[in-house]
Protein backbone atom coordinates (compact mmCIF):
# COMPACT_ATOMS: atom_id res chain seq x y z
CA UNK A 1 0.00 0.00 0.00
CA UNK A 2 3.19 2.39 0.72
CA UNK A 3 4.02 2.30 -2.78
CA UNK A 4 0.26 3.11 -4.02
CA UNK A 5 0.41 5.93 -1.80
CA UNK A 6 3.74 7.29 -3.32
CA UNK A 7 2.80 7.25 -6.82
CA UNK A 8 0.09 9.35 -5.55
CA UNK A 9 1.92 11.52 -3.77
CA UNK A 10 3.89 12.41 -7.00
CA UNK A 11 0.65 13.13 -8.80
CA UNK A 12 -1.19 15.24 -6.19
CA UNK A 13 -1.41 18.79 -7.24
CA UNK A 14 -4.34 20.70 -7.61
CA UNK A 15 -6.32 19.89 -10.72
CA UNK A 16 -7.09 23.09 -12.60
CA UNK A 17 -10.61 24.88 -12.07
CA UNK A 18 -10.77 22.20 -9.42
CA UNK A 19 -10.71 22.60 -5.41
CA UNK A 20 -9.71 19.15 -5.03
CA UNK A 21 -6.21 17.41 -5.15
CA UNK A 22 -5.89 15.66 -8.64
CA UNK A 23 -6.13 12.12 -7.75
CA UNK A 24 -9.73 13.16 -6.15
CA UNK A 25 -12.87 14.15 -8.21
CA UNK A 26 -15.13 16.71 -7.59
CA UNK A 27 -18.77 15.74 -7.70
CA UNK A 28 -21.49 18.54 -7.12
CA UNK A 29 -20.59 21.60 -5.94
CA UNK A 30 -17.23 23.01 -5.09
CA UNK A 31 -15.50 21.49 -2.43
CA UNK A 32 -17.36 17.93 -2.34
CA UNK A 33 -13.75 15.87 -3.46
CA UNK A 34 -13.63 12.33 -3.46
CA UNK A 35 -11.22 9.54 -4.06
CA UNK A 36 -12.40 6.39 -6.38
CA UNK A 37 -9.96 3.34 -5.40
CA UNK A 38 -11.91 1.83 -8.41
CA UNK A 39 -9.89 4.19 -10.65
CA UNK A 40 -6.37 2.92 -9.65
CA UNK A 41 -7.43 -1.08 -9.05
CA UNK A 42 -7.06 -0.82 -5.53
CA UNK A 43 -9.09 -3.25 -3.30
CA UNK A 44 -8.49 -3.59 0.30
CA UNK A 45 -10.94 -4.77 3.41
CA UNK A 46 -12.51 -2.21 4.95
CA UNK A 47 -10.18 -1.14 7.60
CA UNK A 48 -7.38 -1.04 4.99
CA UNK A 49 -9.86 1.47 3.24
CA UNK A 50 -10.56 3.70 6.31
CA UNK A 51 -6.70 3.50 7.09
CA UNK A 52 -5.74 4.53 3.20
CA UNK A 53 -8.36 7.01 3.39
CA UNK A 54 -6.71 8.78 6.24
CA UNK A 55 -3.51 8.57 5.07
CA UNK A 56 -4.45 9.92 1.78
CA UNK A 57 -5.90 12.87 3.66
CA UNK A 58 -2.61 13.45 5.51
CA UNK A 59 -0.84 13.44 2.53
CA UNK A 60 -2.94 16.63 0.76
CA UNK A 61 -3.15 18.22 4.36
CA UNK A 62 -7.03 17.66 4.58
CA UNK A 63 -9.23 15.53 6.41
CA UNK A 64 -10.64 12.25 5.03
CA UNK A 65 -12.72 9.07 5.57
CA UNK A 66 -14.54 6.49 3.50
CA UNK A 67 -17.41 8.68 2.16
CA UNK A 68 -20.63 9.59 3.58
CA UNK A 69 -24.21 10.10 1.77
CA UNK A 70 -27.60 10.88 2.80
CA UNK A 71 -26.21 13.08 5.69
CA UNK A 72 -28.02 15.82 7.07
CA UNK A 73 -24.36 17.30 7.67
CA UNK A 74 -23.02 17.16 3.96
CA UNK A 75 -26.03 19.00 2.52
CA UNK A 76 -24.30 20.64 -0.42
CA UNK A 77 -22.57 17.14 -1.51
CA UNK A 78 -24.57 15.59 -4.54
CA UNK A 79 -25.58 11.81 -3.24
CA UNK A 80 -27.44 11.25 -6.27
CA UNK A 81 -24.59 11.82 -8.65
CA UNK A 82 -21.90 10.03 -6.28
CA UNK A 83 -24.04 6.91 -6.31
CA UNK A 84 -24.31 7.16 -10.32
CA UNK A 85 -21.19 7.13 -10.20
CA UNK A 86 -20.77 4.12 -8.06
CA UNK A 87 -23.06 2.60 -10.42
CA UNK A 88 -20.92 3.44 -13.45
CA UNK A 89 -17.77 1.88 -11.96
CA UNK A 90 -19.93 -1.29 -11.73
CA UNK A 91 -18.20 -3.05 -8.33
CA UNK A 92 -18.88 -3.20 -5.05
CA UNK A 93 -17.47 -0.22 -3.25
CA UNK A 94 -16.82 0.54 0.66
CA UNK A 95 -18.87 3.49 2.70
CA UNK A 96 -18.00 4.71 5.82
CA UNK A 97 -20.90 3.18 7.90
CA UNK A 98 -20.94 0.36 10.59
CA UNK A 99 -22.66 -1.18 13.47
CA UNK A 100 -19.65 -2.70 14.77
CA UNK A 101 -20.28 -1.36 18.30
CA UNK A 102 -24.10 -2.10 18.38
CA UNK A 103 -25.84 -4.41 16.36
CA UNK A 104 -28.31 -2.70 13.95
CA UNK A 105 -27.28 0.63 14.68
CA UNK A 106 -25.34 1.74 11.46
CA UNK A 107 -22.96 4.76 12.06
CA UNK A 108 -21.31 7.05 9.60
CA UNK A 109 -17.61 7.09 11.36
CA UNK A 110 -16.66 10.57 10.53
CA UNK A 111 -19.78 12.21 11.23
CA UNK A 112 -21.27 9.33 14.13
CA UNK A 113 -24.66 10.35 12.04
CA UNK A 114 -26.97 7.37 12.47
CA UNK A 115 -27.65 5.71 8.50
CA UNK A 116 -31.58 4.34 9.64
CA UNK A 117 -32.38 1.04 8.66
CA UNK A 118 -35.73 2.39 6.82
CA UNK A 119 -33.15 4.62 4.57
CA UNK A 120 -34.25 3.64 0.77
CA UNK A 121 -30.51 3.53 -0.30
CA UNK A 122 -30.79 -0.47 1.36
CA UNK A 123 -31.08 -3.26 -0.66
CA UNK A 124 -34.52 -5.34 0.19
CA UNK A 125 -33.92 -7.26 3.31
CA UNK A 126 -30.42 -6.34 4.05
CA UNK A 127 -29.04 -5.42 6.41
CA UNK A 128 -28.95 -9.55 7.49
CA UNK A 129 -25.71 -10.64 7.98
CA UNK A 130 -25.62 -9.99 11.82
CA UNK A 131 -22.85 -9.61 13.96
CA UNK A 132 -20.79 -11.39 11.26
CA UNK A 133 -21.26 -8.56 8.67
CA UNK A 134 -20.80 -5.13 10.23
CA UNK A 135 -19.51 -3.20 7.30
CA UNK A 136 -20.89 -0.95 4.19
CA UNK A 137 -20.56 -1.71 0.99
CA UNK A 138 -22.35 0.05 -2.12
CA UNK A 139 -22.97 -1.78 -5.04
CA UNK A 140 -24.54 -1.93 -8.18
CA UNK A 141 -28.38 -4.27 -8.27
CA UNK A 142 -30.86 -5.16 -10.29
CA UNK A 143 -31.55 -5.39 -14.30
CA UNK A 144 -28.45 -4.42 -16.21
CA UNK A 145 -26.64 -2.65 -12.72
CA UNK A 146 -29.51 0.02 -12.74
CA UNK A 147 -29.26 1.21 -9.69
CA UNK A 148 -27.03 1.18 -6.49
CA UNK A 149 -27.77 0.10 -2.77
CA UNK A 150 -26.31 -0.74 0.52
CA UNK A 151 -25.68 -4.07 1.99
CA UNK A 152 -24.25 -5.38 4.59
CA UNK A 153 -20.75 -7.69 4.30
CA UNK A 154 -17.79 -9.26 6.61
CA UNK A 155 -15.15 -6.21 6.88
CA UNK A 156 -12.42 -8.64 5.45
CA UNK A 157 -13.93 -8.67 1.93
CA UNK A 158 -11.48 -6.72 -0.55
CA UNK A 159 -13.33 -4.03 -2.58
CA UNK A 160 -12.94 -0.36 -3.98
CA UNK A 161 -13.43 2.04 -1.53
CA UNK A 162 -14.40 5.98 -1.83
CA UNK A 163 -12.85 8.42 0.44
CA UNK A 164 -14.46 11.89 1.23
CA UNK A 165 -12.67 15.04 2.09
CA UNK A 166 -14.24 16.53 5.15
């Protein structure tokens, strides 16, 4: 992971017009910069994730975590165009939400914003993996990938991961 991070490192410079560091994307309004793993064929567990995440932020002097959506916090943020574009990457992608410390109770971990289980962003009977899934991923369901939802899965499972800047 050291060496993913250094290649970065090299490329991160502001991208023109942009307010975000050039390995992240800016989706909706100014400011709202996020990192696609996806993009560079990285795939880690979901602590791996958080932990690149941060270190990512350190590196550009900014604060981030595995991304947020549906906050009440992160108004200006566009969900609905982050989770097209979830949907156009076509994988399963880590979010920053658990219920690691209580069953049921999923938590964005920058924000500690509670994600409600009656949210329409999860997919039909999920979450159900118990105390054996406690992680977020994002991924693409239904006829032809046509939309994106939450699930829960074991935090050990390697995917692409999205980190926010806060």
């Amino acid at each position: 992971m050291a060496v993913q991070l250094l290649l970065l490192l090299v490329s991160f410079v502001l991208a023109e017009g942009s307010s975000c560091p050039s390995a992240f994307q800016e989706v909706g309004p100014v400011g709202c910069c996020y990192y696609f793993s996806a993009d560079f064929g990285h795939e880690v567990d979901w602590q791996e994730a958080r932990d690149s995440c941060h270190e990512l932020g350190e590196i550009v002097g900014k604060k981030s975590d595995l991304a947020e959506v549906g906050r009440s916090g992160n108004p200006c943020c566009n969900d609905l165009e982050l989770m097209d574009l979830i949907r156009s990457k076509g994988q399963d992608t880590w979010l920053g939400a658990s219920d690691s410390v209580k069953e049921d109770r999923w938590v964005w971990q920058q924000s500690q914003e509670v994600l409600p289980l009656t949210s329409s962003t999860w997919k039909e009977d999920r979450p159900n993996g118990g105390t054996a899934s406690n992680c977020l991923l994002a991924g693409p369901w239904g006829s032809y990938h046509s939309r994106v939802y939450f699930y829960d899965n074991h935090c050990e499972y390697n995917a692409a991961f999205i980190c926010q800047i806060f």
